[in-house]
N, C-alpha and C. Protein backbone atom coordinates (compact mmCIF):
# COMPACT_ATOMS: atom_id res chain seq x y z
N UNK A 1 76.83 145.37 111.27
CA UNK A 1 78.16 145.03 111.72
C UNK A 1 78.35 143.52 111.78
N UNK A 2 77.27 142.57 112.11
CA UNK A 2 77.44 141.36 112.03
C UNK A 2 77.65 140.73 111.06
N UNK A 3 76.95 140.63 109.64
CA UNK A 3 77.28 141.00 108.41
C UNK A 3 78.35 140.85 108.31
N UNK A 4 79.03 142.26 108.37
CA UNK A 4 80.68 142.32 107.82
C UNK A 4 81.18 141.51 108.74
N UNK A 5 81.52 141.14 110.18
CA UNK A 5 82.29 140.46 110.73
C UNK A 5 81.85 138.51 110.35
N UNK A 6 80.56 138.52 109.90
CA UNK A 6 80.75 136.98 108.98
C UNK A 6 80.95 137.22 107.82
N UNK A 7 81.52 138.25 106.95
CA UNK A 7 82.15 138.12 105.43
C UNK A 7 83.91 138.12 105.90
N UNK A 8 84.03 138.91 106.77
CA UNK A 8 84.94 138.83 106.99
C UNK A 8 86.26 137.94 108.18
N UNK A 9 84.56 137.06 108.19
CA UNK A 9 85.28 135.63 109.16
C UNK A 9 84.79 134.47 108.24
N UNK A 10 84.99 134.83 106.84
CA UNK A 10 84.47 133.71 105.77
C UNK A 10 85.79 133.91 105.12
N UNK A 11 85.82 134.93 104.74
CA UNK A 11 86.52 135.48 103.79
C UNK A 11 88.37 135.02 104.83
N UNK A 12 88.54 134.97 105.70
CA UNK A 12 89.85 134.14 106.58
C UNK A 12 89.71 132.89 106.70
N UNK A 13 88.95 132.09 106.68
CA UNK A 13 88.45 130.83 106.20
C UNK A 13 88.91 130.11 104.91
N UNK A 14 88.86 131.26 104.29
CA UNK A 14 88.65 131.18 102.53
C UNK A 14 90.25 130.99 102.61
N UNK A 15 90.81 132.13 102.99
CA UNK A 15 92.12 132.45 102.62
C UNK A 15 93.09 131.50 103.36
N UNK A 16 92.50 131.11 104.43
CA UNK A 16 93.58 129.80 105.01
C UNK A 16 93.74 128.35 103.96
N UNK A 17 92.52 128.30 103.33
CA UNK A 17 92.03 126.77 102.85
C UNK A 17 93.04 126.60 101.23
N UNK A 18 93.00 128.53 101.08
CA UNK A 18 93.58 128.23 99.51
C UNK A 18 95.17 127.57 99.62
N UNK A 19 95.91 127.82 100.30
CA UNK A 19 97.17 127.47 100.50
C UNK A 19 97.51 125.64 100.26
N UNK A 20 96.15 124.99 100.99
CA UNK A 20 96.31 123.67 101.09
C UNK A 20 95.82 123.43 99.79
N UNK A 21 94.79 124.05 99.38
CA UNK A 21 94.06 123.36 97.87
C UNK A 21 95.29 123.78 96.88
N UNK A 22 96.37 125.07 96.85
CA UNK A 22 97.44 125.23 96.06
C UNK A 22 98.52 124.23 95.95
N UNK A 23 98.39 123.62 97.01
CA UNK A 23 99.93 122.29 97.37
C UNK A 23 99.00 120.78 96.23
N UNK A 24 97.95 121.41 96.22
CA UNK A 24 97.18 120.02 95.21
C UNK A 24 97.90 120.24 93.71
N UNK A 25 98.11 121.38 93.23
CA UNK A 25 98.43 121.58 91.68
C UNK A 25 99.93 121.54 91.93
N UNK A 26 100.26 120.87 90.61
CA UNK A 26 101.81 120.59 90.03
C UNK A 26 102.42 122.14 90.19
N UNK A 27 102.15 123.19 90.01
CA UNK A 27 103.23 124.48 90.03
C UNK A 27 102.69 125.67 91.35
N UNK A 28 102.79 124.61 92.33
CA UNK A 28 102.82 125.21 94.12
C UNK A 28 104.46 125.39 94.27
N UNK A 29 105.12 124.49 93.83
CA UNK A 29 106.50 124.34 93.78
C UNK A 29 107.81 125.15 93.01
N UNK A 30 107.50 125.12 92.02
CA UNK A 30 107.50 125.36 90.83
C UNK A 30 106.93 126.03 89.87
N UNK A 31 107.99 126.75 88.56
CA UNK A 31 106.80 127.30 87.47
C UNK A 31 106.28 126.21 86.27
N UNK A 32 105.55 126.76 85.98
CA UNK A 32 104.63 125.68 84.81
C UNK A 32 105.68 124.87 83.87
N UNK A 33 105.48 123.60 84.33
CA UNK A 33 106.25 122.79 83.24
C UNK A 33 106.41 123.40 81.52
N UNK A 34 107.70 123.45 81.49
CA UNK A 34 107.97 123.66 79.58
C UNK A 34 108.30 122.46 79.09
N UNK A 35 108.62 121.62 79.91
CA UNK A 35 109.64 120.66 78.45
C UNK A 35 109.50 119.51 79.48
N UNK A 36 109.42 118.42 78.30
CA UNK A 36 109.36 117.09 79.65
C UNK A 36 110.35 115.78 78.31
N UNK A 37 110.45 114.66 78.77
CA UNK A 37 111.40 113.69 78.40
C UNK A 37 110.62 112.70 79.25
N UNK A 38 110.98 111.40 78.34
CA UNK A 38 110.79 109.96 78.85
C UNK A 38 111.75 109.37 78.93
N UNK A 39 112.37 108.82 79.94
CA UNK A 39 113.54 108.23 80.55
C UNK A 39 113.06 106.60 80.59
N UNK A 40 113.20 106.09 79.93
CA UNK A 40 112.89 104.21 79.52
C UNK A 40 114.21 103.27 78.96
N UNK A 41 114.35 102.61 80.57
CA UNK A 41 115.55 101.70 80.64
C UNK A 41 114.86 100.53 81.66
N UNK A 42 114.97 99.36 81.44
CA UNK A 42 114.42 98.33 82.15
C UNK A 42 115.69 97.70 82.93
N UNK A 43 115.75 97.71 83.99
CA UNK A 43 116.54 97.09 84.96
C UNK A 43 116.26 95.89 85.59
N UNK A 44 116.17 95.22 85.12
CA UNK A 44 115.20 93.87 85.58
C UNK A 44 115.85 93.20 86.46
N UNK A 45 115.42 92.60 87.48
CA UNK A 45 116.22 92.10 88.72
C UNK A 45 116.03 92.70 90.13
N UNK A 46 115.27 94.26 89.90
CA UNK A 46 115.23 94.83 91.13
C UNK A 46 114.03 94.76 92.04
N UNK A 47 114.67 95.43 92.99
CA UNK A 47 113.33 94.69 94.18
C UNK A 47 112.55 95.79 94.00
N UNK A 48 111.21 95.56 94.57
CA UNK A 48 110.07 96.72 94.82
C UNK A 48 110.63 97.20 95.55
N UNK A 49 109.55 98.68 95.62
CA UNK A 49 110.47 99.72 96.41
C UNK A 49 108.95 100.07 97.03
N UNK A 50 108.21 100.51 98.23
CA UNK A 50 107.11 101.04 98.20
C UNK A 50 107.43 102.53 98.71
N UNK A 51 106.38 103.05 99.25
CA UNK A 51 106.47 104.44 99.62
C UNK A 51 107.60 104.92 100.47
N UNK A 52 107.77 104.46 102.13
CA UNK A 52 108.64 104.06 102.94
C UNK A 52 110.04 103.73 102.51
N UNK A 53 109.99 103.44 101.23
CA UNK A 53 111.54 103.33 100.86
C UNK A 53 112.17 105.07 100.10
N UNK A 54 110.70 105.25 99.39
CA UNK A 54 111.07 106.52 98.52
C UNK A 54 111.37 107.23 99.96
N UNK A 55 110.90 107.26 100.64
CA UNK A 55 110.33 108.78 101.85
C UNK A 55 112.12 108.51 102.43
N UNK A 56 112.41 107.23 102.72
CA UNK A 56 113.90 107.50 103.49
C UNK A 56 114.63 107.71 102.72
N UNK A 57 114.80 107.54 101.29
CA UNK A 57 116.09 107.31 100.29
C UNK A 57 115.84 109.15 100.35
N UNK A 58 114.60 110.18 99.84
CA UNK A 58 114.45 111.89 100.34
C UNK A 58 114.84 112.01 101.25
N UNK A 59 114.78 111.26 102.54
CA UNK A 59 115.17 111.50 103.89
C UNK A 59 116.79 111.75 103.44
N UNK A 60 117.53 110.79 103.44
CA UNK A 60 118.83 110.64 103.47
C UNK A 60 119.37 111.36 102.84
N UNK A 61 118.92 112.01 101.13
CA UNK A 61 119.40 112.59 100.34
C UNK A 61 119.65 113.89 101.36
N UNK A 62 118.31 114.56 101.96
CA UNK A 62 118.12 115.99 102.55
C UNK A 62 119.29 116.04 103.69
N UNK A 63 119.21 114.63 104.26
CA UNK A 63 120.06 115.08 105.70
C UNK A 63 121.85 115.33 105.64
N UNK A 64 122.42 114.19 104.16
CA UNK A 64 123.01 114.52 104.03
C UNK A 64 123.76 115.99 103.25
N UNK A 65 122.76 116.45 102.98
CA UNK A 65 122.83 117.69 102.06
C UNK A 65 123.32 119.00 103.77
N UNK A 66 121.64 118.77 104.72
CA UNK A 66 122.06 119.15 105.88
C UNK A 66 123.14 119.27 106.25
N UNK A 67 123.75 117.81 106.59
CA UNK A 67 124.99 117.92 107.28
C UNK A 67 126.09 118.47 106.87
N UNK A 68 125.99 118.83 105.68
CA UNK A 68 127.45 119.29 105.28
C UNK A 68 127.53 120.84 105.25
N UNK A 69 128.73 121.07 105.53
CA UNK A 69 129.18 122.18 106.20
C UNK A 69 128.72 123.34 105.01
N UNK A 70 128.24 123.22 103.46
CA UNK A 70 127.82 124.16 102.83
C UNK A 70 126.38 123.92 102.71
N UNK A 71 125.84 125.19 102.33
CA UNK A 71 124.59 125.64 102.32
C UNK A 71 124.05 124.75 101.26
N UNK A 72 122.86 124.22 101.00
CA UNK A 72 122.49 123.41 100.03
C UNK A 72 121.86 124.54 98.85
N UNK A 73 121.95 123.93 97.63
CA UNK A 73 121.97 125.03 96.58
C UNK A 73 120.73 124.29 95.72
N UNK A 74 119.43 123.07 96.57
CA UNK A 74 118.44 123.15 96.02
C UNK A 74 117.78 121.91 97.01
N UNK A 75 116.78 122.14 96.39
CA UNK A 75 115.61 121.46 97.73
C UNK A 75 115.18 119.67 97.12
N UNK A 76 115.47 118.83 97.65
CA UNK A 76 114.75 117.97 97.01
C UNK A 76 113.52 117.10 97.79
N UNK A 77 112.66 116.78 97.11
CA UNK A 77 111.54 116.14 98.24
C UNK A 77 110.40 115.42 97.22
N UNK A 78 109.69 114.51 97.80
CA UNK A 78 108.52 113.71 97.05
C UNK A 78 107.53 113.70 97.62
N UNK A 79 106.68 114.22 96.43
CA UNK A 79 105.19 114.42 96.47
C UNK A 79 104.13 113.12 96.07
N UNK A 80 102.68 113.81 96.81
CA UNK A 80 102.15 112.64 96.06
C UNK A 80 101.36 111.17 96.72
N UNK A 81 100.32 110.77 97.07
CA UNK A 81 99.78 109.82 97.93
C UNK A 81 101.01 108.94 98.15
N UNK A 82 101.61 108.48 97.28
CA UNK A 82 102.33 107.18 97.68
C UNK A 82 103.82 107.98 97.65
N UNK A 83 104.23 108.98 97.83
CA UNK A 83 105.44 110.06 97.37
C UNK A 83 106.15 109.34 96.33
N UNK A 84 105.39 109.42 95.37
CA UNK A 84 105.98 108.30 93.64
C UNK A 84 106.17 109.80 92.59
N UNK A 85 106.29 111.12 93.24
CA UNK A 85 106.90 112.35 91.87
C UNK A 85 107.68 112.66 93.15
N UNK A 86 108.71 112.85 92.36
CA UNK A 86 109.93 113.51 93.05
C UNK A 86 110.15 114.80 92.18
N UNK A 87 110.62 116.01 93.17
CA UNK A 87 111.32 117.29 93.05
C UNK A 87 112.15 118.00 93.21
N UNK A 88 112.96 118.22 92.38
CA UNK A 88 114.43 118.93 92.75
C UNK A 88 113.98 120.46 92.53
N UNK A 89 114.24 121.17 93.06
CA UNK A 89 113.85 122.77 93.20
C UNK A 89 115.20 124.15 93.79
N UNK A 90 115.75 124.45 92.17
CA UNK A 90 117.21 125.01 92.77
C UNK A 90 116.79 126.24 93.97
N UNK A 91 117.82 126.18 94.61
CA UNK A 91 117.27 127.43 95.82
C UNK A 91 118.28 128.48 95.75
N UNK A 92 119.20 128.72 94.70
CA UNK A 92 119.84 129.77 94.30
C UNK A 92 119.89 130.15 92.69
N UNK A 93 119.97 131.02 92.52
CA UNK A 93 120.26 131.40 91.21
C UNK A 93 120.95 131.04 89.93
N UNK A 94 122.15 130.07 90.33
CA UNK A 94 123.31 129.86 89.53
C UNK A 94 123.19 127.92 89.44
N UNK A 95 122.97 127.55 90.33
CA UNK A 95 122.67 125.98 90.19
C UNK A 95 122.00 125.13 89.05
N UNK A 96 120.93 125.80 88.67
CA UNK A 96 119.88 124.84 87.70
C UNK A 96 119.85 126.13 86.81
N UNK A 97 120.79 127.03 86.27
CA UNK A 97 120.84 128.36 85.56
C UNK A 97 120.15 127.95 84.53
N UNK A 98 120.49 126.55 83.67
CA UNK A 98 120.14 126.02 82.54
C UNK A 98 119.58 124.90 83.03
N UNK A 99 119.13 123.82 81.69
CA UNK A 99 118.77 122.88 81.75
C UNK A 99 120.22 121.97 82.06
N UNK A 100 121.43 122.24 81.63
CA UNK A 100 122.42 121.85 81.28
C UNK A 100 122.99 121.63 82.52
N UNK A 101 122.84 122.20 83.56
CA UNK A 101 123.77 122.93 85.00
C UNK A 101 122.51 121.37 85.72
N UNK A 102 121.69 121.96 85.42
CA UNK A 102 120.28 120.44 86.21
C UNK A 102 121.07 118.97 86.02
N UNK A 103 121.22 118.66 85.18
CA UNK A 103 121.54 117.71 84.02
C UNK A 103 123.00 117.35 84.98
N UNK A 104 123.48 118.39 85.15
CA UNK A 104 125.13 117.63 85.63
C UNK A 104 125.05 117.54 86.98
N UNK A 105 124.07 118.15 87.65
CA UNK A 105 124.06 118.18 89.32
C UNK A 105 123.30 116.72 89.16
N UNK A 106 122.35 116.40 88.34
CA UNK A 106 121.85 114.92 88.47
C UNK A 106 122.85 113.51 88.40
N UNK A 107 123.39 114.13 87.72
CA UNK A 107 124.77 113.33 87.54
C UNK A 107 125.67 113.13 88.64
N UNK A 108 125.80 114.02 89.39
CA UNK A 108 126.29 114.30 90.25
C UNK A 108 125.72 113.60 91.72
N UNK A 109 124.52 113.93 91.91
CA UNK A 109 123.16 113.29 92.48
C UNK A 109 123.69 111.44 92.98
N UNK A 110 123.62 110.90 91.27
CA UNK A 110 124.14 109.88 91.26
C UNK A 110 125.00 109.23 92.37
N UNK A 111 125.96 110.05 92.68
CA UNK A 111 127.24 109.25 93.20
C UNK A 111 126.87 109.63 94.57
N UNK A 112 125.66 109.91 95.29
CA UNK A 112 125.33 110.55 96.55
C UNK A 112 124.45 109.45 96.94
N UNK A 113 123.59 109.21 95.73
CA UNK A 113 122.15 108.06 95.95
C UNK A 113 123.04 106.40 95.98
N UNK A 114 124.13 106.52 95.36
CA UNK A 114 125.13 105.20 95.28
C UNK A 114 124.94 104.78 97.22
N UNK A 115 125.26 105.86 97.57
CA UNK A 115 125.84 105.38 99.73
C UNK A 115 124.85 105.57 100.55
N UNK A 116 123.39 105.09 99.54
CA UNK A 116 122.14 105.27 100.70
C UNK A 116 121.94 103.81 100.86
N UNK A 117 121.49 103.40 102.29
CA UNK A 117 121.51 102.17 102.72
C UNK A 117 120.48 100.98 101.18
N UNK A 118 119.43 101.95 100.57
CA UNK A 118 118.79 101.10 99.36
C UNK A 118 120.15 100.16 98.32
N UNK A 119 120.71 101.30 98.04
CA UNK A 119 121.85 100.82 97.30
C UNK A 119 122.84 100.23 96.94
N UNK A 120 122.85 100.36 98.63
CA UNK A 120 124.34 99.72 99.02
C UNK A 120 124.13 98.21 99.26
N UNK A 121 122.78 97.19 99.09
CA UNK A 121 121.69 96.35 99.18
C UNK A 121 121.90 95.36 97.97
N UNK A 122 122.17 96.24 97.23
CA UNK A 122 121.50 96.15 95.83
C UNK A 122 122.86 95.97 94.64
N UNK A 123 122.88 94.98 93.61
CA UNK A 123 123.70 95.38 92.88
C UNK A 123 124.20 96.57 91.51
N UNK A 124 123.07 97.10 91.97
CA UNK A 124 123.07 98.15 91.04
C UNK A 124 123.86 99.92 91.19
N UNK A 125 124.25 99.57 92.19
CA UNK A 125 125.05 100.41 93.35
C UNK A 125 126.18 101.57 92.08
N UNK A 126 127.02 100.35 91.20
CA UNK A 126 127.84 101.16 90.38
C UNK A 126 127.57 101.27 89.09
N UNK A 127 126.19 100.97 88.31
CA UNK A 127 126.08 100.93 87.22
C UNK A 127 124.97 101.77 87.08
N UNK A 128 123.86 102.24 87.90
CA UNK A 128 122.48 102.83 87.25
C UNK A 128 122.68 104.27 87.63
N UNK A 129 121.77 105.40 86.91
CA UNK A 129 121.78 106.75 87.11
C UNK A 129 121.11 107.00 88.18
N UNK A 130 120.98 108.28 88.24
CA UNK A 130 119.95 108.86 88.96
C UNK A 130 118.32 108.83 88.91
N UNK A 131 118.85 108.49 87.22
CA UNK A 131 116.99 108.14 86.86
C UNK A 131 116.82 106.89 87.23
N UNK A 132 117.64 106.20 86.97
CA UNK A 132 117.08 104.46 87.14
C UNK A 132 116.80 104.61 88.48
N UNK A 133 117.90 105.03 89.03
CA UNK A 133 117.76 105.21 90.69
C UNK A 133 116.06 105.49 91.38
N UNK A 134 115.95 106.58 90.58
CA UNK A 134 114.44 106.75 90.80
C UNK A 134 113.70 105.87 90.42
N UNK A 135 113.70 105.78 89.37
CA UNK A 135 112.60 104.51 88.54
C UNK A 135 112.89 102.98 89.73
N UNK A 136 113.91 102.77 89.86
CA UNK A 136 113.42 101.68 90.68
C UNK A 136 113.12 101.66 92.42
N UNK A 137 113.11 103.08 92.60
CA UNK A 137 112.55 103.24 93.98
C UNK A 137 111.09 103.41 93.83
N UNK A 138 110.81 103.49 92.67
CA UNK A 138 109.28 103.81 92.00
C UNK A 138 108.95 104.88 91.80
N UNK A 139 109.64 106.18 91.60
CA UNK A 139 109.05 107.16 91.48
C UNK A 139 108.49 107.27 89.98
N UNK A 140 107.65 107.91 89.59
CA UNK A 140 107.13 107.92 88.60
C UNK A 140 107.75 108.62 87.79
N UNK A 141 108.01 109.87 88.36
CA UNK A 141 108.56 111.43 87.36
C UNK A 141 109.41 112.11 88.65
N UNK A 142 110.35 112.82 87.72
CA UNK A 142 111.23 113.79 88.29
C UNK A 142 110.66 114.96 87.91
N UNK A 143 110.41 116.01 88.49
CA UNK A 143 110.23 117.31 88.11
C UNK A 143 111.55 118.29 88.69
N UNK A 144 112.51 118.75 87.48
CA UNK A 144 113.74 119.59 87.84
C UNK A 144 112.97 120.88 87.48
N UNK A 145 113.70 121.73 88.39
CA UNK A 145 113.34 123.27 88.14
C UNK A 145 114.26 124.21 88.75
N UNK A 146 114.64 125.62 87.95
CA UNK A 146 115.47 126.78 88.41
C UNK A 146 114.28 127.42 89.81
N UNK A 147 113.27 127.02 90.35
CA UNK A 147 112.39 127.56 91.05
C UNK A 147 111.82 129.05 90.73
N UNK A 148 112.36 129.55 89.42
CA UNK A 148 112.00 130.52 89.00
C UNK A 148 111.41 131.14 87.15
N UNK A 149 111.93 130.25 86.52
CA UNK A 149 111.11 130.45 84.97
C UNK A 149 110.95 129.41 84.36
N UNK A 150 111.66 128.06 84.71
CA UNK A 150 111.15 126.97 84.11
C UNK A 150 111.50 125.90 85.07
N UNK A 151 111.06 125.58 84.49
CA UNK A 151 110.86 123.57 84.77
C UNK A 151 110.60 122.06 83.79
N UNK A 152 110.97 121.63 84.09
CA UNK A 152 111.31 120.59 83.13
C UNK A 152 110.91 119.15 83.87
N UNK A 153 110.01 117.87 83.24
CA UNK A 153 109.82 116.47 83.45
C UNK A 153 110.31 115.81 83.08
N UNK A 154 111.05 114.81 83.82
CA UNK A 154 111.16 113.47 83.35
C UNK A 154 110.52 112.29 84.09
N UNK A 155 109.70 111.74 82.92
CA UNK A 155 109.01 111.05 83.18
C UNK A 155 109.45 109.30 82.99
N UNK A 156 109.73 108.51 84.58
CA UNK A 156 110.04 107.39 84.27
C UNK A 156 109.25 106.28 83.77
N UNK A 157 109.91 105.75 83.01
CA UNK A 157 109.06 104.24 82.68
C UNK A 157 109.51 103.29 82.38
């Protein structure tokens, strides 16, 4: 009986630990990347951005998503020692349907990341995307995804 009650106080051990070692691989989030892109535009003039800037500019994006009186229709957040990969992750069905539907909510994105205190700093406020946006907060890569059959990279540089 002792036996089984240490296989089976190993074996809950085991099963707690996998969850954290799963948040280590790229598709804990997400399904397995299909398709990725390099997003390369030089904005020269801008300030460093370190971690602390990425973590509030996610902060702000989420809270304002929070605050508003509709349900948010996808998750965004940054991963990562220095949180330098960012993730958009649709949380309904119809949002990121396509690559195409991703593509215009980023666009969209845009004019949200314009009225975060980074931006509003900065002269780049009415001219850069969502990617530059990223790229010069430092994120490395965007990973978009329907949270259910694909996913897609863009990788800044």
């Amino acid at each position: 009986m002792t036996r089984l009650a240490t296989c089976l106080l190993a074996a809950a051990f085991l099963a707690a630990a996998l969850p954290a070692a799963a948040q280590e691989k790229d598709d804990y989030y997400y399904p397995p990347i299909g398709s990725e892109e390099v997003f390369e535009r030089d904005l020269t003039g801008t300030p460093p951005a370190e971690r602390a800037i990425r973590v509030n500019f996610i902060t702000q994006i989420t809270k304002a998503q929070l605050e508003s009186p509709k349900i948010p229709r996808f998750a965004i957040f940054a991963k990562g020692g220095e949180a330098e990969h960012m993730i958009i992750v649709a949380l309904d069905d119809e949002v990121f349907a396509t690559l195409y539907r991703a593509r215009a909510v980023m666009a969209q994105l845009t004019a949200n990341a314009r009225s975060t205190d980074f931006f509003q700093r900065t002269n780049l406020a009415t001219s850069a995307t969502w990617f530059d946006l990223a790229k010069i907060l430092g994120f490395r890569d965007i990973v978009i995804s329907d949270g259910r059959t694909w996913s897609h990279r863009v990788v800044l540089k």
